[in-house]
C-alpha atoms as a PDB file:
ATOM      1  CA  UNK A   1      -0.404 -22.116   4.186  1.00  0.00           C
ATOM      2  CA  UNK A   2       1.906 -20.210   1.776  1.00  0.00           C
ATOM      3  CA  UNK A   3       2.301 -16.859   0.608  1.00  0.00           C
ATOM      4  CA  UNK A   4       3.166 -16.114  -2.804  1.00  0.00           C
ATOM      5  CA  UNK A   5       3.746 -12.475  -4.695  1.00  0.00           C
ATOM      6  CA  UNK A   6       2.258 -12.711  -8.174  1.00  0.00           C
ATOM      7  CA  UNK A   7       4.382 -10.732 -10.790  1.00  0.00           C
ATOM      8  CA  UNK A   8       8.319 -11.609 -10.660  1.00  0.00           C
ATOM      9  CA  UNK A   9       7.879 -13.816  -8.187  1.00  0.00           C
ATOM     10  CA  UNK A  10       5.609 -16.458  -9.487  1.00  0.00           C
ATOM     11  CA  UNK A  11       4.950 -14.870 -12.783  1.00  0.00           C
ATOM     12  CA  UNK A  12       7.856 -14.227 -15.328  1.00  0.00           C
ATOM     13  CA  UNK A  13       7.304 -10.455 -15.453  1.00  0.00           C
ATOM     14  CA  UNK A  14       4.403  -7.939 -14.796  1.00  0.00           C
ATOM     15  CA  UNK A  15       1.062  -8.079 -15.416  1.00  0.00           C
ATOM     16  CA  UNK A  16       0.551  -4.697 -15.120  1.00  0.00           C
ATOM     17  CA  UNK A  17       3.193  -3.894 -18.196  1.00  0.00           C
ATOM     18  CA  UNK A  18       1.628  -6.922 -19.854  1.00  0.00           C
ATOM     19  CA  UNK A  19      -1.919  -6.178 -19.759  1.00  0.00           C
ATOM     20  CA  UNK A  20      -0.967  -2.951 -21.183  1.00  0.00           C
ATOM     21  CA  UNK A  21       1.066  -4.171 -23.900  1.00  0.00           C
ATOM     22  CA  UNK A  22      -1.954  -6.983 -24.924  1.00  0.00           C
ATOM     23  CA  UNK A  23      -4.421  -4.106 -25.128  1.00  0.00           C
ATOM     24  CA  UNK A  24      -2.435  -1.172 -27.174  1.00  0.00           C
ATOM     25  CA  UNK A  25      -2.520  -3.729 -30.174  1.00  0.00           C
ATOM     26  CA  UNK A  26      -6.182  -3.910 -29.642  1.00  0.00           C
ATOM     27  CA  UNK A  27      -7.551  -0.685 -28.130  1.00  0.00           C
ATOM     28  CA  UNK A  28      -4.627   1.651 -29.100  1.00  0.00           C
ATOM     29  CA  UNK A  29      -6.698   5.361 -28.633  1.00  0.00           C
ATOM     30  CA  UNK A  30      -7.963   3.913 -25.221  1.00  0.00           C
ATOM     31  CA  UNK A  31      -4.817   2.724 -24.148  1.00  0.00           C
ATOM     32  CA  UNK A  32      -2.915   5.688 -25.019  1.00  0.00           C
ATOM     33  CA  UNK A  33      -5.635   7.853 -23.444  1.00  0.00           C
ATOM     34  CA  UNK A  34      -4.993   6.235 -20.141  1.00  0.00           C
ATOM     35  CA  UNK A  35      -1.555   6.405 -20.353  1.00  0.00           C
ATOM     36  CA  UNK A  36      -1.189   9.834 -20.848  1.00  0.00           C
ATOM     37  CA  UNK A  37      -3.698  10.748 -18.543  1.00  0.00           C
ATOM     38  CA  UNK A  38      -2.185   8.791 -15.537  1.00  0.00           C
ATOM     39  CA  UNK A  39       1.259  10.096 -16.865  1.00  0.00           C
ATOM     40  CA  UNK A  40       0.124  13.448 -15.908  1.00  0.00           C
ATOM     41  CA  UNK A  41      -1.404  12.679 -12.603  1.00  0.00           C
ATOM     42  CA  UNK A  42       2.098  10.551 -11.489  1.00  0.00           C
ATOM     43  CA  UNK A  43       3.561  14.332 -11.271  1.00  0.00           C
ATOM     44  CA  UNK A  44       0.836  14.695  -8.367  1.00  0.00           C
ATOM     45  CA  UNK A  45       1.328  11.769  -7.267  1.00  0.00           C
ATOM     46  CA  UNK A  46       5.248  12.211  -7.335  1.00  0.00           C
ATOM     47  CA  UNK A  47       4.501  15.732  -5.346  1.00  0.00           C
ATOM     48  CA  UNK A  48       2.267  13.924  -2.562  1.00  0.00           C
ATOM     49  CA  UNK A  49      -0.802  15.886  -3.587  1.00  0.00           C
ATOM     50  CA  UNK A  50      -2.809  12.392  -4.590  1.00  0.00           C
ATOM     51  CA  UNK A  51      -2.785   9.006  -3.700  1.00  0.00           C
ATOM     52  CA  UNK A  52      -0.990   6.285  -6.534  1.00  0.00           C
ATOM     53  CA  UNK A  53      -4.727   4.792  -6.130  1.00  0.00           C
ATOM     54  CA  UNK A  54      -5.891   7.668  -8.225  1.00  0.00           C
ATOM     55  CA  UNK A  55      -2.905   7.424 -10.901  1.00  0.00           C
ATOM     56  CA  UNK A  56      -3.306   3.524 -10.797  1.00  0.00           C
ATOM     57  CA  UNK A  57      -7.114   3.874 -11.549  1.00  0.00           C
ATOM     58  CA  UNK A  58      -6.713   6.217 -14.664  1.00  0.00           C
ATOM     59  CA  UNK A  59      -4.139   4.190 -15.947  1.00  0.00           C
ATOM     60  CA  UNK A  60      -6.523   1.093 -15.887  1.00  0.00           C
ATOM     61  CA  UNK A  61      -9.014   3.195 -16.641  1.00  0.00           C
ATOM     62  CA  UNK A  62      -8.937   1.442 -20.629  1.00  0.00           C
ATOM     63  CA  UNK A  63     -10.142  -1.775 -19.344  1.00  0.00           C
ATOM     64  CA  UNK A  64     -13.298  -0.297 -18.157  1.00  0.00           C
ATOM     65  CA  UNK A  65     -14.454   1.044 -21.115  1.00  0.00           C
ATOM     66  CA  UNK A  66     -14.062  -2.200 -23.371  1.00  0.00           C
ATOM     67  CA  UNK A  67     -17.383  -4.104 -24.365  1.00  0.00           C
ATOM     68  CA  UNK A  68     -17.045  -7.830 -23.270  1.00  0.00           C
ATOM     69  CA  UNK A  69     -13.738  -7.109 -21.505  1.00  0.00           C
ATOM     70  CA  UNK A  70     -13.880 -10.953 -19.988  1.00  0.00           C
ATOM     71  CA  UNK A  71     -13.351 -12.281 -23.098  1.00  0.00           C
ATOM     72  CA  UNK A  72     -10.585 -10.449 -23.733  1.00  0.00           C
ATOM     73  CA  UNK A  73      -9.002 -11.016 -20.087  1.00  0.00           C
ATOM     74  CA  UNK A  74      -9.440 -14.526 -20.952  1.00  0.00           C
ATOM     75  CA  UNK A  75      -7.284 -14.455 -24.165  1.00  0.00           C
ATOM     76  CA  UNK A  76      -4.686 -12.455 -22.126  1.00  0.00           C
ATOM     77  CA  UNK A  77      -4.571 -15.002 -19.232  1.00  0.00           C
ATOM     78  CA  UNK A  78      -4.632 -18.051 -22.245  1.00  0.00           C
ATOM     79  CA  UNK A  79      -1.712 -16.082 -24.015  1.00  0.00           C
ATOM     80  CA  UNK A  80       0.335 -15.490 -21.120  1.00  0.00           C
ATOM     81  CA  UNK A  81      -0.487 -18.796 -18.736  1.00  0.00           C
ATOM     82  CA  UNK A  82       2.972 -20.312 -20.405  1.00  0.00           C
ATOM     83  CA  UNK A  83       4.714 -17.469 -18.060  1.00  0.00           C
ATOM     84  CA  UNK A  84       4.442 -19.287 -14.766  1.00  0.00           C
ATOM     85  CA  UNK A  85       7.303 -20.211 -13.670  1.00  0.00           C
ATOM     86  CA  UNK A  86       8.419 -23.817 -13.348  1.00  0.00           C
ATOM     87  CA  UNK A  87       9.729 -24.069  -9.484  1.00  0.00           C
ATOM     88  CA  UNK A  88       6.173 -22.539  -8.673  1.00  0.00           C
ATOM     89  CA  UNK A  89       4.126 -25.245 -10.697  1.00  0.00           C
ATOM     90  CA  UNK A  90       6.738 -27.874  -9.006  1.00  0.00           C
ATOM     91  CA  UNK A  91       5.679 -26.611  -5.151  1.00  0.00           C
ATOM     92  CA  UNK A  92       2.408 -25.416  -5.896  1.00  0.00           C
ATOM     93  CA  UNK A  93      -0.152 -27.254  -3.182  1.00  0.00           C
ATOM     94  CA  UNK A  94      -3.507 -26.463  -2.099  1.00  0.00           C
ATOM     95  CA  UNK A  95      -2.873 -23.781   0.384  1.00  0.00           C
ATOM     96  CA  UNK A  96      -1.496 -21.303  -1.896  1.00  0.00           C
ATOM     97  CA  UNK A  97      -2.442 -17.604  -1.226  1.00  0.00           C
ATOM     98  CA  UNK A  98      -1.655 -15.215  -3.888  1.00  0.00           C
ATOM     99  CA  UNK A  99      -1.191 -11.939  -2.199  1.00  0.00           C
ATOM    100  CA  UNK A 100      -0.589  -9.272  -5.327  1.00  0.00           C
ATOM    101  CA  UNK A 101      -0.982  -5.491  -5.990  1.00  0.00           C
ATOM    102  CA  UNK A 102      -2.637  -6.132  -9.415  1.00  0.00           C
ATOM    103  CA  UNK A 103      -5.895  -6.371  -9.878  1.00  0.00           C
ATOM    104  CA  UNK A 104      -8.144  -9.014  -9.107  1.00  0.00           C
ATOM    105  CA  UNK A 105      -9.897  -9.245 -12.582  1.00  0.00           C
ATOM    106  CA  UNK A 106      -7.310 -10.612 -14.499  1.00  0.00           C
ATOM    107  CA  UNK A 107      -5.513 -12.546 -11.492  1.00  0.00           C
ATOM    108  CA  UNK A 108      -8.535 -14.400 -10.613  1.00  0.00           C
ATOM    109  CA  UNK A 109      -8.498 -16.179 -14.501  1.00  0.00           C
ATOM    110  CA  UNK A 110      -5.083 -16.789 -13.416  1.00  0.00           C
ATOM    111  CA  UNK A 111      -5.579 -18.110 -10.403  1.00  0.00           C
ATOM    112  CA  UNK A 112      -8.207 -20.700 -11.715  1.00  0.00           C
ATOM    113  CA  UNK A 113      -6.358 -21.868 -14.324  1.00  0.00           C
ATOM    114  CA  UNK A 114      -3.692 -22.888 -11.281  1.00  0.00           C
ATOM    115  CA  UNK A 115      -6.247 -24.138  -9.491  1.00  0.00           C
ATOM    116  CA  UNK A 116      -5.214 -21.583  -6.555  1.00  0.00           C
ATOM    117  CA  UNK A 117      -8.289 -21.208  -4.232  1.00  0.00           C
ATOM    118  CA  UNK A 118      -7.031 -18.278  -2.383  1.00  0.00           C
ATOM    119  CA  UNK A 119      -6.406 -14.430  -3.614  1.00  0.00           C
ATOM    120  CA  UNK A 120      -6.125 -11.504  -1.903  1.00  0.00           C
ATOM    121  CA  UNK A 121      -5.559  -8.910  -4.943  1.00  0.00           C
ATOM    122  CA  UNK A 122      -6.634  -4.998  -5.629  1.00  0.00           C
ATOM    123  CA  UNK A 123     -10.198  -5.345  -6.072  1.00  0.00           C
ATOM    124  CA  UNK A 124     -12.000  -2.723  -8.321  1.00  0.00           C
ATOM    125  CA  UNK A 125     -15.718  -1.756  -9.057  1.00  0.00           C
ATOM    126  CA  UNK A 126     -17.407  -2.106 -12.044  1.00  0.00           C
ATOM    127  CA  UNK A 127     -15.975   1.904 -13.298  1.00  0.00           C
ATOM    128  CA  UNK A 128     -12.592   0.769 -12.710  1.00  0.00           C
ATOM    129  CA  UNK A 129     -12.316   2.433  -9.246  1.00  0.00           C
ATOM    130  CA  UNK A 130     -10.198   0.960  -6.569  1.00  0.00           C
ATOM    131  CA  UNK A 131     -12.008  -0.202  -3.555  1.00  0.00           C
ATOM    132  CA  UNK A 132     -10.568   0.047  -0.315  1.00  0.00           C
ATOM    133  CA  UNK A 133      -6.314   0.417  -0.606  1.00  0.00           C
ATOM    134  CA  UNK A 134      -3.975  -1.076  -3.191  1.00  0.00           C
ATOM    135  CA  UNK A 135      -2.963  -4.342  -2.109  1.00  0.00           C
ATOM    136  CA  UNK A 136       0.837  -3.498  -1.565  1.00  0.00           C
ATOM    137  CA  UNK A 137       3.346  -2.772   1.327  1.00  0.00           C
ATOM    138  CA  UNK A 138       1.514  -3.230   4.619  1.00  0.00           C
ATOM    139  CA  UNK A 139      -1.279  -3.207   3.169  1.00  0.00           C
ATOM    140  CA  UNK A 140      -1.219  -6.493   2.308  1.00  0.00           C
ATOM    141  CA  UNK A 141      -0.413  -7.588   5.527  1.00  0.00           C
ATOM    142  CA  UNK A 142      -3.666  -5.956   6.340  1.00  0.00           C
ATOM    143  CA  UNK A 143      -5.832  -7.717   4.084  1.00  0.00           C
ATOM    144  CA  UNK A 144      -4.079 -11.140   4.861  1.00  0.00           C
ATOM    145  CA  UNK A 145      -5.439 -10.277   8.822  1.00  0.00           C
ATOM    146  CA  UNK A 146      -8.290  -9.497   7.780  1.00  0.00           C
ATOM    147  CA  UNK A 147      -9.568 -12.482   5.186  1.00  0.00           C
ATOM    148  CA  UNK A 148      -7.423 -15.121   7.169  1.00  0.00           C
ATOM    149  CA  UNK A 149      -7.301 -13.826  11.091  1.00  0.00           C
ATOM    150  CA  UNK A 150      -6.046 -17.006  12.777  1.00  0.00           C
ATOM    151  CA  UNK A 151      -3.536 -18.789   9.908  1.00  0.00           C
ATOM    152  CA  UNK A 152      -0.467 -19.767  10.027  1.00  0.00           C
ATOM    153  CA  UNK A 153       2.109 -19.431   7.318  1.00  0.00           C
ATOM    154  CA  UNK A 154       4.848 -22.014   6.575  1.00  0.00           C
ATOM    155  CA  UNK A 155       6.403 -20.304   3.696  1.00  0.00           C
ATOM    156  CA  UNK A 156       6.907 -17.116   1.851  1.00  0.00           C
ATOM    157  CA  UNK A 157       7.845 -16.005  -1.542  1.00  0.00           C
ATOM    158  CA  UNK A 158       8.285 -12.253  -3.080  1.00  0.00           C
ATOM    159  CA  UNK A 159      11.191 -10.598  -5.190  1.00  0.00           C
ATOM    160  CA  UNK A 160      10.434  -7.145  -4.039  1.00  0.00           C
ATOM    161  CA  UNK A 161      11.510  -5.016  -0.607  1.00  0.00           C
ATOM    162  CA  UNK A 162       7.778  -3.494  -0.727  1.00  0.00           C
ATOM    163  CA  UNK A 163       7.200  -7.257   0.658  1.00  0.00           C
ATOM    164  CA  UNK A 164       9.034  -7.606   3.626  1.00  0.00           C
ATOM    165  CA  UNK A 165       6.343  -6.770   6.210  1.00  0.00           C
ATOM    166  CA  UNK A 166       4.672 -10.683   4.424  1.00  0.00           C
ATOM    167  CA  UNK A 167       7.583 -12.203   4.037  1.00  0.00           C
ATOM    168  CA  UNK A 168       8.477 -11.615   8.236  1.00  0.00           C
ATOM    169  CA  UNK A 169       4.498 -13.494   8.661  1.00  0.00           C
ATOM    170  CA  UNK A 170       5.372 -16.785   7.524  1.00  0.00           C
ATOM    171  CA  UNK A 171       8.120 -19.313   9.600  1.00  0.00           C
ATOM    172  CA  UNK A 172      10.550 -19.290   6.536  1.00  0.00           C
ATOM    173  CA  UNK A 173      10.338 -16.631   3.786  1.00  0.00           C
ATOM    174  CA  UNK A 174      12.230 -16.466  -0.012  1.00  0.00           C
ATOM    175  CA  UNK A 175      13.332 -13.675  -1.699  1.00  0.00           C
ATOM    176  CA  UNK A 176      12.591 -14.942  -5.207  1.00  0.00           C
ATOM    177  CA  UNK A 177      15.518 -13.588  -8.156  1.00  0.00           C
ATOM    178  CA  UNK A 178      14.507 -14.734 -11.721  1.00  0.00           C
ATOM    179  CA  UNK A 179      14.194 -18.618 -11.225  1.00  0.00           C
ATOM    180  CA  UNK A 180      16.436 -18.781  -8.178  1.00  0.00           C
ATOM    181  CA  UNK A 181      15.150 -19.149  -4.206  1.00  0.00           C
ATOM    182  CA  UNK A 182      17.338 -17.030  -1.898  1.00  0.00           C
ATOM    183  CA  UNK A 183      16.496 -17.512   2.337  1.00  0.00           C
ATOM    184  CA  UNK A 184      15.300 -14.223   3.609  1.00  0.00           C
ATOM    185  CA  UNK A 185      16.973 -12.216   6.236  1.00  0.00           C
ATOM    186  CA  UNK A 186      16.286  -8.831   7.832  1.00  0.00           C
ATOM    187  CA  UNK A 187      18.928  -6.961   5.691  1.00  0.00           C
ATOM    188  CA  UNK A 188      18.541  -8.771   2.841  1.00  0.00           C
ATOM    189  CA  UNK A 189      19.585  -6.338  -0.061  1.00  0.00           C
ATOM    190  CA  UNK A 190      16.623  -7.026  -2.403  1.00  0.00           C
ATOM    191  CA  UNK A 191      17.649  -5.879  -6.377  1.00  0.00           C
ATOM    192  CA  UNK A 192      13.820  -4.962  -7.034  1.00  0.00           C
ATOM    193  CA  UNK A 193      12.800  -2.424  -4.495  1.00  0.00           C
ATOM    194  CA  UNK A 194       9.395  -1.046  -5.711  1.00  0.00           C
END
């Protein structure tokens, strides 16, 4: 099996940013609203007085509110499919995990699309509320533990430091840089560390 980070890694950019950016021309007063709001809890955040769940949450906050938001996911993932990037569709195989800190609502689309079986993703409820931890850091070598307890992992792809704890589970791990695959090593000096 094979571990793969979703945005930079196998996706040319960030959901996250483009999610936002597909919405605002649609739902600009939502959008905005959630932006500003989470803007103002970050300074909590920033202090240690919240979790980044809670400032995450309000700034998704948007899609919750949106009639018939599927549809609209759908478009997104339609519009933005052509950003996979090509050494990922030339490897892909079967036992593909996408391990990602985005949410699960619009990587699932994406994930079917690719035909990729397995996610492990920031799940939400149906308010927008994070359930359980976002999928990040060690966290998602928690969740891989816990939805796969007795795999083994050939290979392993991310761009970002926040990674390192998955890239160290697999036999041979990649620090991925734009369209180029660089062999991990403890020490590696990543250029994206969030």
């Amino acid at each position: 099996m094979n571990l793969y980070d979703f945005d930079d890694t196998i996706y040319d950019g960030d959901t996250n940013k483009d999610i936002i950016k597909f919405f605002i021309k649609k739902f600009p007063f939502k959008v905005m609203r959630s932006l500003m709001k989470a803007k103002k809890l970050n300074k909590l955040y920033l202090k240690g007085e919240i979790e980044f769940e809670r400032v995450k949450e309000v700034m998704l906050g948007f899609l919750f509110e949106i009639d018939n938001i599927e549809m609209y996911i759908k478009r997104f993932v339609n519009k933005n499919i052509k950003k996979i990037k090509p050494w990922y569709l030339k490897n892909k195989s079967d036992n593909d995990i996408i391990v990602s800190a985005s949410y699960e609502i619009w990587l699932r689309p994406f994930c079917d699309k690719l035909k990729i079986k397995y996610l492990i993703a920031t799940k939400t409820n149906s308010e927008g509320k994070i359930v359980g931890k976002n999928c990040k850091g060690v966290e998602k070598v928690n969740k891989i533990k816990y939805h796969l307890p007795n795999a083994k992992f050939v290979n392993s792809y991310s761009d970002s430091s926040s990674d390192i704890p998955m890239l160290e589970l697999s036999e041979n791990a990649y620090v991925v840089e734009g369209n180029n695959l660089v062999k991990y090593y403890s020490g590696y000096n990543f250029k994206n560390n969030k």
